[in-house]
PDB file of N, CA and C in Angstrom:
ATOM      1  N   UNK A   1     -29.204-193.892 101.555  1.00  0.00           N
ATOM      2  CA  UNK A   1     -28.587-194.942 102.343  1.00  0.00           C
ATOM      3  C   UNK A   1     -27.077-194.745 102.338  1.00  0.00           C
ATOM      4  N   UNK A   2     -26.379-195.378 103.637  1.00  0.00           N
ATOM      5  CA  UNK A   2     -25.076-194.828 103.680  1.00  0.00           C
ATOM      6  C   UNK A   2     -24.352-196.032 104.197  1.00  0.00           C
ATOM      7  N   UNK A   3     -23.615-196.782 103.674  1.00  0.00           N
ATOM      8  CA  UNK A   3     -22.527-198.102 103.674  1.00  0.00           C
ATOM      9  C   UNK A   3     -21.457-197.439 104.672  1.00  0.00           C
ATOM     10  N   UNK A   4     -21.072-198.165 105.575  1.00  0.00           N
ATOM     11  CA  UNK A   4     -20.530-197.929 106.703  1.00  0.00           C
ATOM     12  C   UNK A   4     -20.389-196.404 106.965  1.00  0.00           C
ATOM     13  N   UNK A   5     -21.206-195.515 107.367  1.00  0.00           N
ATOM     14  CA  UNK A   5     -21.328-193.914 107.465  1.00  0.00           C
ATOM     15  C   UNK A   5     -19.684-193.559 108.648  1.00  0.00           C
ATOM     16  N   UNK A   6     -19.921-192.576 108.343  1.00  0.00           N
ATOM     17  CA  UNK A   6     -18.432-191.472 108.886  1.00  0.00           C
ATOM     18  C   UNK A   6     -19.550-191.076 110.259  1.00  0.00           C
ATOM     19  N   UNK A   7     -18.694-190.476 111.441  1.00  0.00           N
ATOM     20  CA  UNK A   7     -19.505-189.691 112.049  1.00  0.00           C
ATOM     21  C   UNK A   7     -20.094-188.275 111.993  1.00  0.00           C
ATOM     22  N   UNK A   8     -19.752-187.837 110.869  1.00  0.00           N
ATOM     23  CA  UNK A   8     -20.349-186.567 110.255  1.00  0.00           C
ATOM     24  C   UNK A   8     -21.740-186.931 109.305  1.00  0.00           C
ATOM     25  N   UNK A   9     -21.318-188.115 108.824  1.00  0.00           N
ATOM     26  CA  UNK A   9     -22.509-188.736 107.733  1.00  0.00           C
ATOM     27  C   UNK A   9     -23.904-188.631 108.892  1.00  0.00           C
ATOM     28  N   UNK A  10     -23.699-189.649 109.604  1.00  0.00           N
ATOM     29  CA  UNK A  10     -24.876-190.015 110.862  1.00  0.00           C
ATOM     30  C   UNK A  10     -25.057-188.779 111.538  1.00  0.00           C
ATOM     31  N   UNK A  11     -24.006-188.187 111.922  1.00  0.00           N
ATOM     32  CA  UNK A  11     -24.801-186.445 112.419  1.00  0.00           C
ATOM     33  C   UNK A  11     -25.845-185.946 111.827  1.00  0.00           C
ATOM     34  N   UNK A  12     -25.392-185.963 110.044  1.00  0.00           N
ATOM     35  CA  UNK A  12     -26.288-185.134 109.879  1.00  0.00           C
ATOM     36  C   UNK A  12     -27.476-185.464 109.002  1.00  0.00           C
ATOM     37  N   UNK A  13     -27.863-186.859 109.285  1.00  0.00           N
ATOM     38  CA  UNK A  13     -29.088-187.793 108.943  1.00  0.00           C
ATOM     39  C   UNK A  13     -29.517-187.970 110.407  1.00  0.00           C
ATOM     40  N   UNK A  14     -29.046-188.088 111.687  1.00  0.00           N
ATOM     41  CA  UNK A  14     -29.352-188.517 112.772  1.00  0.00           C
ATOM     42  C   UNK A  14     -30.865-187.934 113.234  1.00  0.00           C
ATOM     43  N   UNK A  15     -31.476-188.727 113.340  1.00  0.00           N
ATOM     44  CA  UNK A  15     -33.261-188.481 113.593  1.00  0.00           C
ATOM     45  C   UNK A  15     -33.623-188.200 115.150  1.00  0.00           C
ATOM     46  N   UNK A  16     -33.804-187.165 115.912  1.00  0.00           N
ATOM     47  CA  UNK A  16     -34.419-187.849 117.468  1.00  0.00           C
ATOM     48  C   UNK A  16     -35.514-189.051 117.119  1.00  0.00           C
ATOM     49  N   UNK A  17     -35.528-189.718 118.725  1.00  0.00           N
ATOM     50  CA  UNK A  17     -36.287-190.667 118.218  1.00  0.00           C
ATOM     51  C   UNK A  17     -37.521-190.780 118.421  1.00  0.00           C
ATOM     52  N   UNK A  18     -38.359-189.249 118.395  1.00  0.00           N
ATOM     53  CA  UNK A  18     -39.556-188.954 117.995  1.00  0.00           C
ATOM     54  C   UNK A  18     -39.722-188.796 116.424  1.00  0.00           C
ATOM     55  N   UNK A  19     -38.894-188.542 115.991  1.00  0.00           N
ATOM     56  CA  UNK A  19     -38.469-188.391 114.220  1.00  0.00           C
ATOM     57  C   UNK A  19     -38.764-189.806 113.568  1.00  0.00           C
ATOM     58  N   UNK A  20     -37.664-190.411 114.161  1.00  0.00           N
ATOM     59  CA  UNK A  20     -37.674-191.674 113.866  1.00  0.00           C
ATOM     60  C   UNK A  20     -39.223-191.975 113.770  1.00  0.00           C
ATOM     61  N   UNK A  21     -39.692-192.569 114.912  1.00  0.00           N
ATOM     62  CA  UNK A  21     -41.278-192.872 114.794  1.00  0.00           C
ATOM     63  C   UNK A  21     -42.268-191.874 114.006  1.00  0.00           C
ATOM     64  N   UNK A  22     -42.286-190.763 113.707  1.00  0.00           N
ATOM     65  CA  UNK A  22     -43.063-190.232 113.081  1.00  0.00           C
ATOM     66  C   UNK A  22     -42.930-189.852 111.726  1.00  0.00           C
ATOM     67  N   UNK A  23     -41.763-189.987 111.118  1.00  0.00           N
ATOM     68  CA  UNK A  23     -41.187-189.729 109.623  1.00  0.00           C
ATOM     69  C   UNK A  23     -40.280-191.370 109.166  1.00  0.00           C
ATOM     70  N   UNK A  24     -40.468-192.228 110.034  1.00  0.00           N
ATOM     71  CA  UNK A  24     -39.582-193.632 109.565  1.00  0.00           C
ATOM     72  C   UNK A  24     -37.978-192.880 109.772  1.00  0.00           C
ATOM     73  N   UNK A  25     -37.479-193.890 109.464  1.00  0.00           N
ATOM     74  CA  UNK A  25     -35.669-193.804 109.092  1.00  0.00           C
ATOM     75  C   UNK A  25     -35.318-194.696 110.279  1.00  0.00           C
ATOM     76  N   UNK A  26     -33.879-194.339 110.218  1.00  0.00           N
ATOM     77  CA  UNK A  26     -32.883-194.754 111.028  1.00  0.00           C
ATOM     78  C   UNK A  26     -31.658-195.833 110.530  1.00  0.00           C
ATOM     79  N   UNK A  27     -31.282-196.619 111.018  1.00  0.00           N
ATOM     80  CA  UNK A  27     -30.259-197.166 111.093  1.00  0.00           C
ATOM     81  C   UNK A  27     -30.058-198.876 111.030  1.00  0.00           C
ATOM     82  N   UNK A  28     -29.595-198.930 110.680  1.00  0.00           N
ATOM     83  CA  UNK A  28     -29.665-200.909 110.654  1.00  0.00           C
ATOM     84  C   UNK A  28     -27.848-201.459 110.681  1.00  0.00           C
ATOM     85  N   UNK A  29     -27.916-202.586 111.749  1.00  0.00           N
ATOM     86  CA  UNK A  29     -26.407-203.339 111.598  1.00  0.00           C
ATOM     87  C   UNK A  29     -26.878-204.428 111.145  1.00  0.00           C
ATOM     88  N   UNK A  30     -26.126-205.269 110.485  1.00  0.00           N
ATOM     89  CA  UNK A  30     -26.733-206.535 109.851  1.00  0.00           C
ATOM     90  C   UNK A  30     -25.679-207.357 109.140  1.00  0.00           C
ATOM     91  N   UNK A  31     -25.448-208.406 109.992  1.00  0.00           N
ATOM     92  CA  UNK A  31     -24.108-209.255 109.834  1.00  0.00           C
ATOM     93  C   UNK A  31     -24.556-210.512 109.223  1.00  0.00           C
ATOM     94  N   UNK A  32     -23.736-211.183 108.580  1.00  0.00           N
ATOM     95  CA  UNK A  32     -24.374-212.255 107.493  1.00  0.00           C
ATOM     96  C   UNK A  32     -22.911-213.224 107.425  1.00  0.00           C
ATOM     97  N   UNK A  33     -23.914-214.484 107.586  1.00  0.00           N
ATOM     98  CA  UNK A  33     -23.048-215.546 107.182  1.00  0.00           C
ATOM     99  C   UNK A  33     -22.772-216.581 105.693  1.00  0.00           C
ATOM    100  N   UNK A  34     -22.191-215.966 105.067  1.00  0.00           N
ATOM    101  CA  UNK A  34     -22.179-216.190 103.298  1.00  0.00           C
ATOM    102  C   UNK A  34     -22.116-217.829 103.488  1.00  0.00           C
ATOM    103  N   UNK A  35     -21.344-218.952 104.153  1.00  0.00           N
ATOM    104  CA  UNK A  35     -21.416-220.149 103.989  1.00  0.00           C
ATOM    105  C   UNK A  35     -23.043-221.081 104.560  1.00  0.00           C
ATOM    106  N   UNK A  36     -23.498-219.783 105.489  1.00  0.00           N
ATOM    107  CA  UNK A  36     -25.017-220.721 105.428  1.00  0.00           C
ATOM    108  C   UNK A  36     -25.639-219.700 105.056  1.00  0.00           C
ATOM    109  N   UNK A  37     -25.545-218.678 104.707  1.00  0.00           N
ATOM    110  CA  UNK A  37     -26.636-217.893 103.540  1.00  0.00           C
ATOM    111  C   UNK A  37     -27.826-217.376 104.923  1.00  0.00           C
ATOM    112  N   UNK A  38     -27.041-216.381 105.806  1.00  0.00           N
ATOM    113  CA  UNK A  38     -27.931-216.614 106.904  1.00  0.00           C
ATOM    114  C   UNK A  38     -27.287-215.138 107.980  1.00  0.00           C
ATOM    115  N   UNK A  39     -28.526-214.722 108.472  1.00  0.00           N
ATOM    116  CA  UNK A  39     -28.435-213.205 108.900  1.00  0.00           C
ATOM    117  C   UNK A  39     -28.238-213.719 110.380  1.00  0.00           C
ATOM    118  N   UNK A  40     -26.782-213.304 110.691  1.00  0.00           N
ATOM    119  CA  UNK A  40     -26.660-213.471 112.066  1.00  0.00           C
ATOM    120  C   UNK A  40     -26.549-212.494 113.223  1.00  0.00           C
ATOM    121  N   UNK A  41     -26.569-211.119 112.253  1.00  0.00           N
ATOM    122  CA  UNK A  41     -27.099-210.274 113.576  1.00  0.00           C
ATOM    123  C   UNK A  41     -27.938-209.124 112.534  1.00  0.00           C
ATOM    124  N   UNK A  42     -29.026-208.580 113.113  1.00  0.00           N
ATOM    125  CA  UNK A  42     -29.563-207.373 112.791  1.00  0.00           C
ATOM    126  C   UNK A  42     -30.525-206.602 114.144  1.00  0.00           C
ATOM    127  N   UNK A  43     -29.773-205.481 113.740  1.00  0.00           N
ATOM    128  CA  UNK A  43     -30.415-204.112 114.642  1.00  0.00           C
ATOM    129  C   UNK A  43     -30.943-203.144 113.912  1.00  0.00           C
ATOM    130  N   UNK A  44     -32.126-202.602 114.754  1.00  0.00           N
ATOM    131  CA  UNK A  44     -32.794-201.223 113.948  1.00  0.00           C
ATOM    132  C   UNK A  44     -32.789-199.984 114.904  1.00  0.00           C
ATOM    133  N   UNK A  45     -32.219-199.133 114.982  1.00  0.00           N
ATOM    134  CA  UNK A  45     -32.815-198.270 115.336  1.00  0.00           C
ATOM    135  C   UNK A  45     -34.111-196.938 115.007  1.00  0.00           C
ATOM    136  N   UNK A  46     -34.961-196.925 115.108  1.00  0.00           N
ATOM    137  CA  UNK A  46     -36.295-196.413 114.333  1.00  0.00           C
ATOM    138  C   UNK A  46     -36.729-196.740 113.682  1.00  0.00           C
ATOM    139  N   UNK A  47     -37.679-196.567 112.454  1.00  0.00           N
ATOM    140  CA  UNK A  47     -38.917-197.470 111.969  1.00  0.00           C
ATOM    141  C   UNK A  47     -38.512-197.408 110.197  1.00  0.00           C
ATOM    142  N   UNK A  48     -38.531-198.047 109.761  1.00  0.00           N
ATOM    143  CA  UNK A  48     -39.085-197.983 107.774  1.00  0.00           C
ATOM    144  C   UNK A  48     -40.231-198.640 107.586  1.00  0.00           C
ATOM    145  N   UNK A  49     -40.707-198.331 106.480  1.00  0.00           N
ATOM    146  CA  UNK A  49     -41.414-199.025 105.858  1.00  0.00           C
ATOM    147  C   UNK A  49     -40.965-200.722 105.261  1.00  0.00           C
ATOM    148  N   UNK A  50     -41.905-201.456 105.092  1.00  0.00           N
ATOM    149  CA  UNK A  50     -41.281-202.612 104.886  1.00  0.00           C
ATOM    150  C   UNK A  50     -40.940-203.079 103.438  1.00  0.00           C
ATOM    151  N   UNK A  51     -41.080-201.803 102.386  1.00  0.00           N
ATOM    152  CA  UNK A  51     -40.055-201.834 101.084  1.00  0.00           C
ATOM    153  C   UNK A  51     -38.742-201.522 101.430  1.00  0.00           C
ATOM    154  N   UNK A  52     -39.031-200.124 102.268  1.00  0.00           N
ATOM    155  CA  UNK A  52     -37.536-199.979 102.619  1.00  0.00           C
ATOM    156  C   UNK A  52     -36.882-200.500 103.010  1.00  0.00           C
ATOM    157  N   UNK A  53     -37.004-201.379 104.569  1.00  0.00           N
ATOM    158  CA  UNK A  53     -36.576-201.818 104.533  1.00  0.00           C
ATOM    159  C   UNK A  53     -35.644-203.525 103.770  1.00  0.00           C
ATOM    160  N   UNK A  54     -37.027-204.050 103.572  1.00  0.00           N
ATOM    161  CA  UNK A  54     -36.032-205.303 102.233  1.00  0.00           C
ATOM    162  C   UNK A  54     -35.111-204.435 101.603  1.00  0.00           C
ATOM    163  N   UNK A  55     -35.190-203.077 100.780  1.00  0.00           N
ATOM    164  CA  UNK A  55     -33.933-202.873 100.347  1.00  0.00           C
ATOM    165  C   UNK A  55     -33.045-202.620 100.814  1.00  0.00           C
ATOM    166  N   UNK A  56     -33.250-202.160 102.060  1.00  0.00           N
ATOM    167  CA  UNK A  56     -31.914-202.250 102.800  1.00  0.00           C
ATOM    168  C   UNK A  56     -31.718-203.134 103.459  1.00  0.00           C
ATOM    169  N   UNK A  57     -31.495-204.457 103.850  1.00  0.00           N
ATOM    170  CA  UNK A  57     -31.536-205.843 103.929  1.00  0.00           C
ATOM    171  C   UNK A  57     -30.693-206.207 102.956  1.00  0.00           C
ATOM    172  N   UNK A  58     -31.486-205.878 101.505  1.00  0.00           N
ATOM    173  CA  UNK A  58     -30.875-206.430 100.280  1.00  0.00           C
ATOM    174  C   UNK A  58     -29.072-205.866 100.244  1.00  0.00           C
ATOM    175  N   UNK A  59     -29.314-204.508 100.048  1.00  0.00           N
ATOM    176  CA  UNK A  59     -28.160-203.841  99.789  1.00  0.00           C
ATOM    177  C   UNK A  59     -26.918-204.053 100.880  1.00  0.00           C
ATOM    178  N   UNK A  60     -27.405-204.151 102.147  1.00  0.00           N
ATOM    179  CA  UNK A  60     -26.408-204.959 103.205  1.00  0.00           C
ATOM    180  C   UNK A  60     -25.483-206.192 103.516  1.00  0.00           C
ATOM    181  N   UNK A  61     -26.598-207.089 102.872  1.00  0.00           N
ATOM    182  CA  UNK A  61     -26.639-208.653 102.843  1.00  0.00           C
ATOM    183  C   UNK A  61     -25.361-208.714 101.617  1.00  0.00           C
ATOM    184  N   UNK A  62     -25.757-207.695 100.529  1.00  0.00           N
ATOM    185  CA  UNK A  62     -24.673-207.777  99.352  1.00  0.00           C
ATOM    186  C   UNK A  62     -23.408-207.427  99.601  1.00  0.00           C
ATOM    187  N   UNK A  63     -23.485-206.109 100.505  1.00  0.00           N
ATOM    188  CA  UNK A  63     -22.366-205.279 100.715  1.00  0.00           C
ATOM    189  C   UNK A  63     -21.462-206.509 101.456  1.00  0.00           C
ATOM    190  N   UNK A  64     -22.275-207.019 102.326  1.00  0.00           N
ATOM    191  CA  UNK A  64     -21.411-208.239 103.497  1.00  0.00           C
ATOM    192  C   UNK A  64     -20.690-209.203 102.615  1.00  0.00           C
ATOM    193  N   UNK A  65     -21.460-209.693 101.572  1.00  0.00           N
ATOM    194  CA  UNK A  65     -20.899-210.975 100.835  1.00  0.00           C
ATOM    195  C   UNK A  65     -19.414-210.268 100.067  1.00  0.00           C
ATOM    196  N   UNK A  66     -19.477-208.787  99.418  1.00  0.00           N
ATOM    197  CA  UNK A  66     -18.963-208.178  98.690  1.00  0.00           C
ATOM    198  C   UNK A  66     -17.457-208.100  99.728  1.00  0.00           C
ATOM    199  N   UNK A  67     -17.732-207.391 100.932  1.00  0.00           N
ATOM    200  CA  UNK A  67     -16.387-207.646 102.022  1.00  0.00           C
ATOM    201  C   UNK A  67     -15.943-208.802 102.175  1.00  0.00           C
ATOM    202  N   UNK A  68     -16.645-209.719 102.061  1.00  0.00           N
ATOM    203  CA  UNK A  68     -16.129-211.079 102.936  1.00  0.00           C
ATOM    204  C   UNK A  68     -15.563-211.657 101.925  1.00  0.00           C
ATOM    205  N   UNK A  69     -16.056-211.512 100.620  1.00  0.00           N
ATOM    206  CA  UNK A  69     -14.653-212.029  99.427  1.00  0.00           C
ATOM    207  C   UNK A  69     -13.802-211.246  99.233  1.00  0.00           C
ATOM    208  N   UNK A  70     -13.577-209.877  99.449  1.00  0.00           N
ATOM    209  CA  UNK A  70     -12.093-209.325  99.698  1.00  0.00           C
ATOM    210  C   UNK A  70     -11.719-210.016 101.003  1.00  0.00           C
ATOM    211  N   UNK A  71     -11.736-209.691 102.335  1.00  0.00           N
ATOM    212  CA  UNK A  71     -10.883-210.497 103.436  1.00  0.00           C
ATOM    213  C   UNK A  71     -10.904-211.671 102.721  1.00  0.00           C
ATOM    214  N   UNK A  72     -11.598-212.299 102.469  1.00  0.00           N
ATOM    215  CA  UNK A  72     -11.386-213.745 102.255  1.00  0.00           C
ATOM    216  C   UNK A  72     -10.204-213.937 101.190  1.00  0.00           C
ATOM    217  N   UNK A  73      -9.852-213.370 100.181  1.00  0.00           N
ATOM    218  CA  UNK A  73      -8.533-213.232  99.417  1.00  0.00           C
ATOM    219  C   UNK A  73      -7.800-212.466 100.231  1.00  0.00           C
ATOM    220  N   UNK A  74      -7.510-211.574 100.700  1.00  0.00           N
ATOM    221  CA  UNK A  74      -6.821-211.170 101.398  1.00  0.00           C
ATOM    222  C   UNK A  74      -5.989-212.028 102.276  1.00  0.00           C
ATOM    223  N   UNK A  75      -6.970-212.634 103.299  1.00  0.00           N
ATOM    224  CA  UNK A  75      -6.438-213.609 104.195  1.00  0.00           C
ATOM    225  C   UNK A  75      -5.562-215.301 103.578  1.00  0.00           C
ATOM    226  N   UNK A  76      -6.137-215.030 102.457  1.00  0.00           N
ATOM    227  CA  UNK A  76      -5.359-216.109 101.826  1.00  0.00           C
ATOM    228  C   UNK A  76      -4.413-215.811 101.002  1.00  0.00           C
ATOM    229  N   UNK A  77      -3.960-214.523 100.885  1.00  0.00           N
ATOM    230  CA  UNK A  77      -2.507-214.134  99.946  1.00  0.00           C
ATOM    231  C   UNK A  77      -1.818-214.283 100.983  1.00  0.00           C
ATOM    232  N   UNK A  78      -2.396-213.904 102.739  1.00  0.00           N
ATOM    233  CA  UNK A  78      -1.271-213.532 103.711  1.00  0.00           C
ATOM    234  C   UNK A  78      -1.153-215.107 104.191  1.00  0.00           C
ATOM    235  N   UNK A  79      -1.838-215.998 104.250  1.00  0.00           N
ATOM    236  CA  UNK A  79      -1.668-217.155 104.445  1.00  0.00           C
ATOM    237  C   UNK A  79      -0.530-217.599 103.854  1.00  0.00           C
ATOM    238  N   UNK A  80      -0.458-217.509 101.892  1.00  0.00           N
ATOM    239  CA  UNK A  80       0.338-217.849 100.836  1.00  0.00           C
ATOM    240  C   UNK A  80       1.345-217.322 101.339  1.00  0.00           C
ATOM    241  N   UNK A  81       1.681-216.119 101.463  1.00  0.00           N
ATOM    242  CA  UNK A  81       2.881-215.156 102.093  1.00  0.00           C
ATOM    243  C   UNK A  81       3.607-216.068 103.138  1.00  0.00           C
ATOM    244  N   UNK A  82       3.019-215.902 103.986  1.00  0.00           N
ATOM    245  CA  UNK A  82       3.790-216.380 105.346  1.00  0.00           C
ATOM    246  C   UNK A  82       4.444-218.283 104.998  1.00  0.00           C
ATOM    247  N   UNK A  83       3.588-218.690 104.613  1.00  0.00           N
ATOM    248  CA  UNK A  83       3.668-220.158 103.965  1.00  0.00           C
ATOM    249  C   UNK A  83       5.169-219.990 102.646  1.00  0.00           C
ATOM    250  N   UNK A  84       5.210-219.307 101.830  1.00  0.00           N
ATOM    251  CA  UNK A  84       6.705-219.261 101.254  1.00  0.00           C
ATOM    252  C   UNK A  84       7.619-218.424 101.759  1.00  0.00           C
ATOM    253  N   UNK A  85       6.971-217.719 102.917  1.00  0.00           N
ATOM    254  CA  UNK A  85       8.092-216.969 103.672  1.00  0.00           C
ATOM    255  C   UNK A  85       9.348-218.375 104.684  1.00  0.00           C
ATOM    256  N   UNK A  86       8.052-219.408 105.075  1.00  0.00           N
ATOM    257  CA  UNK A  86       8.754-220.057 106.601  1.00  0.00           C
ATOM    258  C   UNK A  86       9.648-221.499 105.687  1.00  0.00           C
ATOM    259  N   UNK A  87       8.849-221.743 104.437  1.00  0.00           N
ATOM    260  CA  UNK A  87       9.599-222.241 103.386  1.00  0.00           C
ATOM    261  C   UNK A  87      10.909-222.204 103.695  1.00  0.00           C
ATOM    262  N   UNK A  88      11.431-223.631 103.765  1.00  0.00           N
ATOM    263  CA  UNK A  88      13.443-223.393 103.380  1.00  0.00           C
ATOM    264  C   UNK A  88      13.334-223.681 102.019  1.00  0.00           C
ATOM    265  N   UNK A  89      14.952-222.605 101.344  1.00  0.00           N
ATOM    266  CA  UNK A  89      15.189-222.079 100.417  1.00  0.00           C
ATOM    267  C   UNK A  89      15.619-223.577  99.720  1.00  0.00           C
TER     268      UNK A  89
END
């Protein structure tokens, strides 16, 4: 499995999609909303099995929560920033 892949990564995992259907694999997007605990977009391209896939569900769903509390500090240091920047001295 490959967390946001390069375009060399997906080249050279990339399945035709007779592959796909006859050996499983492919690809999944899968966007998640951490304040309602809730999958607001997912795409597949080609087939898994349905262990595989929950783990990759799982490992996505985490990765999302895992980004969204960095931006989420992030966006609030630059918030803090700008807020003692416009501050008079």
């Amino acid at each position: 499995m490959y967390l946001d892949p390069s375009k060399e990564e997906i080249d050279t995992v990339d399945l035709t999609d007779q592959e796909k259907n006859d050996r499983g694999g492919g690809l999944i997007t899968l966007g998640y909303l951490p304040s309602r605990e809730q999958v607001c977009l997912f795409c597949m391209e080609g087939r898994m099995n349905p262990p595989t896939l929950e783990t990759a569900m799982n490992v996505l769903t985490e990765a999302n929560l895992r980004v969204f509390s960095v931006i989420k500090d992030h966006s609030l240091n630059l918030i803090k920033t700008d807020m003692d920047t416009a501050s008079p001295s």
